[in-house]
N, C-alpha and C. Protein backbone atom coordinates (compact mmCIF):
# COMPACT_ATOMS: atom_id res chain seq x y z
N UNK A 1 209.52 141.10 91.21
CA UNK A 1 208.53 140.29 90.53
C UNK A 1 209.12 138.91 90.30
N UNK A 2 208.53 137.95 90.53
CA UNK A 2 208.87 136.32 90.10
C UNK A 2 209.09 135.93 89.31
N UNK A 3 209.43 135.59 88.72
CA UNK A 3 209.85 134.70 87.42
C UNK A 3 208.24 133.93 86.97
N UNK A 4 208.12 133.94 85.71
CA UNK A 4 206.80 132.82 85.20
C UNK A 4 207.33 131.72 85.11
N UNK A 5 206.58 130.41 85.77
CA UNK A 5 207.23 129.23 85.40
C UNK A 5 206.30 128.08 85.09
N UNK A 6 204.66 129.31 85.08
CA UNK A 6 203.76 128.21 84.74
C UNK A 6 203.20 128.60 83.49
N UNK A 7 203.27 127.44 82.91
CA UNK A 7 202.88 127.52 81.30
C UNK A 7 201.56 128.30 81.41
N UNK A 8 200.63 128.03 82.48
CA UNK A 8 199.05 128.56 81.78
C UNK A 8 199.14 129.88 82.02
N UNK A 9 200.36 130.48 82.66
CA UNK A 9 200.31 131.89 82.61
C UNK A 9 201.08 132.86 81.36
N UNK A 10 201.43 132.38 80.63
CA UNK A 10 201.70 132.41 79.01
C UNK A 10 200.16 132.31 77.88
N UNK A 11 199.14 132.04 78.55
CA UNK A 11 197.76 131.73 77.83
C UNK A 11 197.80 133.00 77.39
N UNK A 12 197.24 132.94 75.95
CA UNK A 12 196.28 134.33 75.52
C UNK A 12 195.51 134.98 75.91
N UNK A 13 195.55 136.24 76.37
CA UNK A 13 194.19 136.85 76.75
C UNK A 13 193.83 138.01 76.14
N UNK A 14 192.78 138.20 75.75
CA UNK A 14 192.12 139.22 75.47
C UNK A 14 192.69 140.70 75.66
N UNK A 15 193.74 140.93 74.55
CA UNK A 15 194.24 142.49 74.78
C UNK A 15 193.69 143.56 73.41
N UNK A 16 193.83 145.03 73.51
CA UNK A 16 193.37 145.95 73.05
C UNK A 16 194.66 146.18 71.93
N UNK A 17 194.69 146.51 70.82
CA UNK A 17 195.91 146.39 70.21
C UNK A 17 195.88 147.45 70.24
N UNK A 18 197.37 148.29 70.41
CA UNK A 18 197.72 149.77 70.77
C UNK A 18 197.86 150.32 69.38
N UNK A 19 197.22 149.89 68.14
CA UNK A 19 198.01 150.32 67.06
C UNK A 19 196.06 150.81 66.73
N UNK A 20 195.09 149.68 66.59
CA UNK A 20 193.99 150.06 66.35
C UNK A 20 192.75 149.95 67.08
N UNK A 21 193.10 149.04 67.79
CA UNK A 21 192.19 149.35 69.33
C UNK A 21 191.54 147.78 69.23
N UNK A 22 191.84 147.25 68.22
CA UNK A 22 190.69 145.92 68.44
C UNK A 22 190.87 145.00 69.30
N UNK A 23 190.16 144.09 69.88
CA UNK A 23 190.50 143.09 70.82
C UNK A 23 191.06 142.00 69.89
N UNK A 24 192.40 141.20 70.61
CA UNK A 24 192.35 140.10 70.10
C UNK A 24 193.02 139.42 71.38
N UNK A 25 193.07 137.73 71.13
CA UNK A 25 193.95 137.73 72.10
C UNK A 25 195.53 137.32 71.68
N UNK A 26 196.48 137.77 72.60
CA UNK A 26 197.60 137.58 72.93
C UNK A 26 198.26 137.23 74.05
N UNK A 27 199.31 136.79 73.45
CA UNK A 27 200.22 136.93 74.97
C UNK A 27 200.98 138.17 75.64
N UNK A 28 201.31 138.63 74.84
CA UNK A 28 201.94 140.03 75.58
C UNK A 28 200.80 141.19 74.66
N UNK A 29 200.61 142.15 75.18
CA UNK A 29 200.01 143.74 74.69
C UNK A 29 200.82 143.98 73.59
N UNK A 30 200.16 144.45 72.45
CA UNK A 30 201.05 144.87 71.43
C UNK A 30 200.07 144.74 70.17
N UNK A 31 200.68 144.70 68.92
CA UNK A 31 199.64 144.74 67.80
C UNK A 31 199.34 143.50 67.53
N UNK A 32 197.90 144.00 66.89
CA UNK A 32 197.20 142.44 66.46
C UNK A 32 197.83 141.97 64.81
N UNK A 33 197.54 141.02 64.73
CA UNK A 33 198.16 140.15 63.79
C UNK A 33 197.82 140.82 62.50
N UNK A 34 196.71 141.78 62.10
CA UNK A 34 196.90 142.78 60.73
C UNK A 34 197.73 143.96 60.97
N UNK A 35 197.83 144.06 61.86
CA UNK A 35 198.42 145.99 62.52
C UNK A 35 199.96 144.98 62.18
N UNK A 36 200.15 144.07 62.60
CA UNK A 36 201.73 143.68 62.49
C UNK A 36 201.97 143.23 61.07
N UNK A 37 201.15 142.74 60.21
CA UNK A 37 201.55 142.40 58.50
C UNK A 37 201.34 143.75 57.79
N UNK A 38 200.68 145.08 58.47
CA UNK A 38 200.57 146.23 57.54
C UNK A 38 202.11 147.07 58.12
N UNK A 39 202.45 146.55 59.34
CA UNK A 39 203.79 147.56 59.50
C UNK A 39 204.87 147.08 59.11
N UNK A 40 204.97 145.51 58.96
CA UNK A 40 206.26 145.02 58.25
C UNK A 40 205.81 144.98 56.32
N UNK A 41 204.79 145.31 56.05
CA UNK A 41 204.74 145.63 54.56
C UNK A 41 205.24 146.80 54.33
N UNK A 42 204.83 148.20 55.11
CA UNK A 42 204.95 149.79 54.78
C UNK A 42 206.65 149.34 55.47
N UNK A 43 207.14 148.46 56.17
CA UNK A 43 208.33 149.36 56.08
C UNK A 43 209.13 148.17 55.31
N UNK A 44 208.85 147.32 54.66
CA UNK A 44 209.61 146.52 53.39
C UNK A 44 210.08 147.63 52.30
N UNK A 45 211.39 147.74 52.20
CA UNK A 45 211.95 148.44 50.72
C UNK A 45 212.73 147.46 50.10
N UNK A 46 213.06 148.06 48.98
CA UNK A 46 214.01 147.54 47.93
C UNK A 46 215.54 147.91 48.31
N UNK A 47 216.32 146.65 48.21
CA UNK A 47 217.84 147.00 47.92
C UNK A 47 218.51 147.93 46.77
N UNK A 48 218.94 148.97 47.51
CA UNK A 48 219.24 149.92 46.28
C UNK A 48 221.25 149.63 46.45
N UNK A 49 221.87 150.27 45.68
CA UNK A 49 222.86 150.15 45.38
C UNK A 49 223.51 152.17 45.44
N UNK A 50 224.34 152.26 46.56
CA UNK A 50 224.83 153.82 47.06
C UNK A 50 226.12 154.02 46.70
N UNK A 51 226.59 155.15 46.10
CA UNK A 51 228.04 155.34 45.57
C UNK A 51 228.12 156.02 46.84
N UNK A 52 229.44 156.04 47.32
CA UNK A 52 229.93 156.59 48.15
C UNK A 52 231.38 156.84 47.71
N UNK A 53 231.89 158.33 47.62
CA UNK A 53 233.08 159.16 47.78
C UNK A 53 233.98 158.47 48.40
N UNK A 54 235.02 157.95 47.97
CA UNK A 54 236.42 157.80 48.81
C UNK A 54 237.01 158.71 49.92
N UNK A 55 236.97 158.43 50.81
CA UNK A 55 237.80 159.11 51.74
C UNK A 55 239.03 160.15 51.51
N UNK A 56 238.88 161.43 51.59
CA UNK A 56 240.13 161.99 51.47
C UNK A 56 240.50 163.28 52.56
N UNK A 57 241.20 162.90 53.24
CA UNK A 57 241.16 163.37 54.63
C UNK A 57 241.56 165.30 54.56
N UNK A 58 240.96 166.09 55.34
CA UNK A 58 241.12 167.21 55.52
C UNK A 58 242.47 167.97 55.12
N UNK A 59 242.86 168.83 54.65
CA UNK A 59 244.53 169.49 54.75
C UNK A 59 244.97 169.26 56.30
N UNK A 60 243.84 169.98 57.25
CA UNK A 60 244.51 170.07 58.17
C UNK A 60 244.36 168.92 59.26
N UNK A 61 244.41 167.73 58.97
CA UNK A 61 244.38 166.78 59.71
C UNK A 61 245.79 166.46 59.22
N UNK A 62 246.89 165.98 60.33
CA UNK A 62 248.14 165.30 60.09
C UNK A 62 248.19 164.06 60.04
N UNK A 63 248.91 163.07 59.72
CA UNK A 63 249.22 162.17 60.14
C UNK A 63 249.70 161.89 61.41
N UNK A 64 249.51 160.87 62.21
CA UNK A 64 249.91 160.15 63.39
C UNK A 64 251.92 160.05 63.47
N UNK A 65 252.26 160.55 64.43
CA UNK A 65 253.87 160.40 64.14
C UNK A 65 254.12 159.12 64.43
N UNK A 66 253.53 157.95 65.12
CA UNK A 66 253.82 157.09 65.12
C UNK A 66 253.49 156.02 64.15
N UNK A 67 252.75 156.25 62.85
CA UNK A 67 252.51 155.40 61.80
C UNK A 67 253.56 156.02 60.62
N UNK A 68 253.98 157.30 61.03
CA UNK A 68 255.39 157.41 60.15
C UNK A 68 256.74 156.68 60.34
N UNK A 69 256.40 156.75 61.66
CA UNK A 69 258.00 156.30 62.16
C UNK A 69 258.31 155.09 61.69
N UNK A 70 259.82 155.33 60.89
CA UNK A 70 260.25 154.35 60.16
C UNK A 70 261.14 153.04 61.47
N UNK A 71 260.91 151.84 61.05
CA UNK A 71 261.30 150.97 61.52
C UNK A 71 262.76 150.07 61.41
């Protein structure tokens, strides 16, 4: 396939939005301009704040003999 290198083939056209079916136009297929402000609202959350456990490694995991080895 060619490369696009003409602007009027970037024009809007008349596509079906895959999310609710309405026509609008665009440039590429995809959702229309409410289908895209209702999916970046439902997936907006809040910054929460997660404790997370310190690392404390298995019994049976060893150490590396080469981070012992004294220098």
């Amino acid at each position: 396939m060619a490369p696009v290198t003409d602007a009027d083939d970037l024009a809007p056209r008349d596509w079906d939005c895959l999310r609710c079916g309405r026509i609008e136009p665009m440039v590429f297929r995809g959702l229309c301009g409410g289908c895209r402000d209702a999916v970046r609202t439902g997936a907006r959350r809040e910054r929460r704040d997660v404790a997370v456990a310190d690392y404390e490694p298995k019994m049976n995991v060893t150490p590396n003999a080469v981070a012992l080895k004294d220098d």
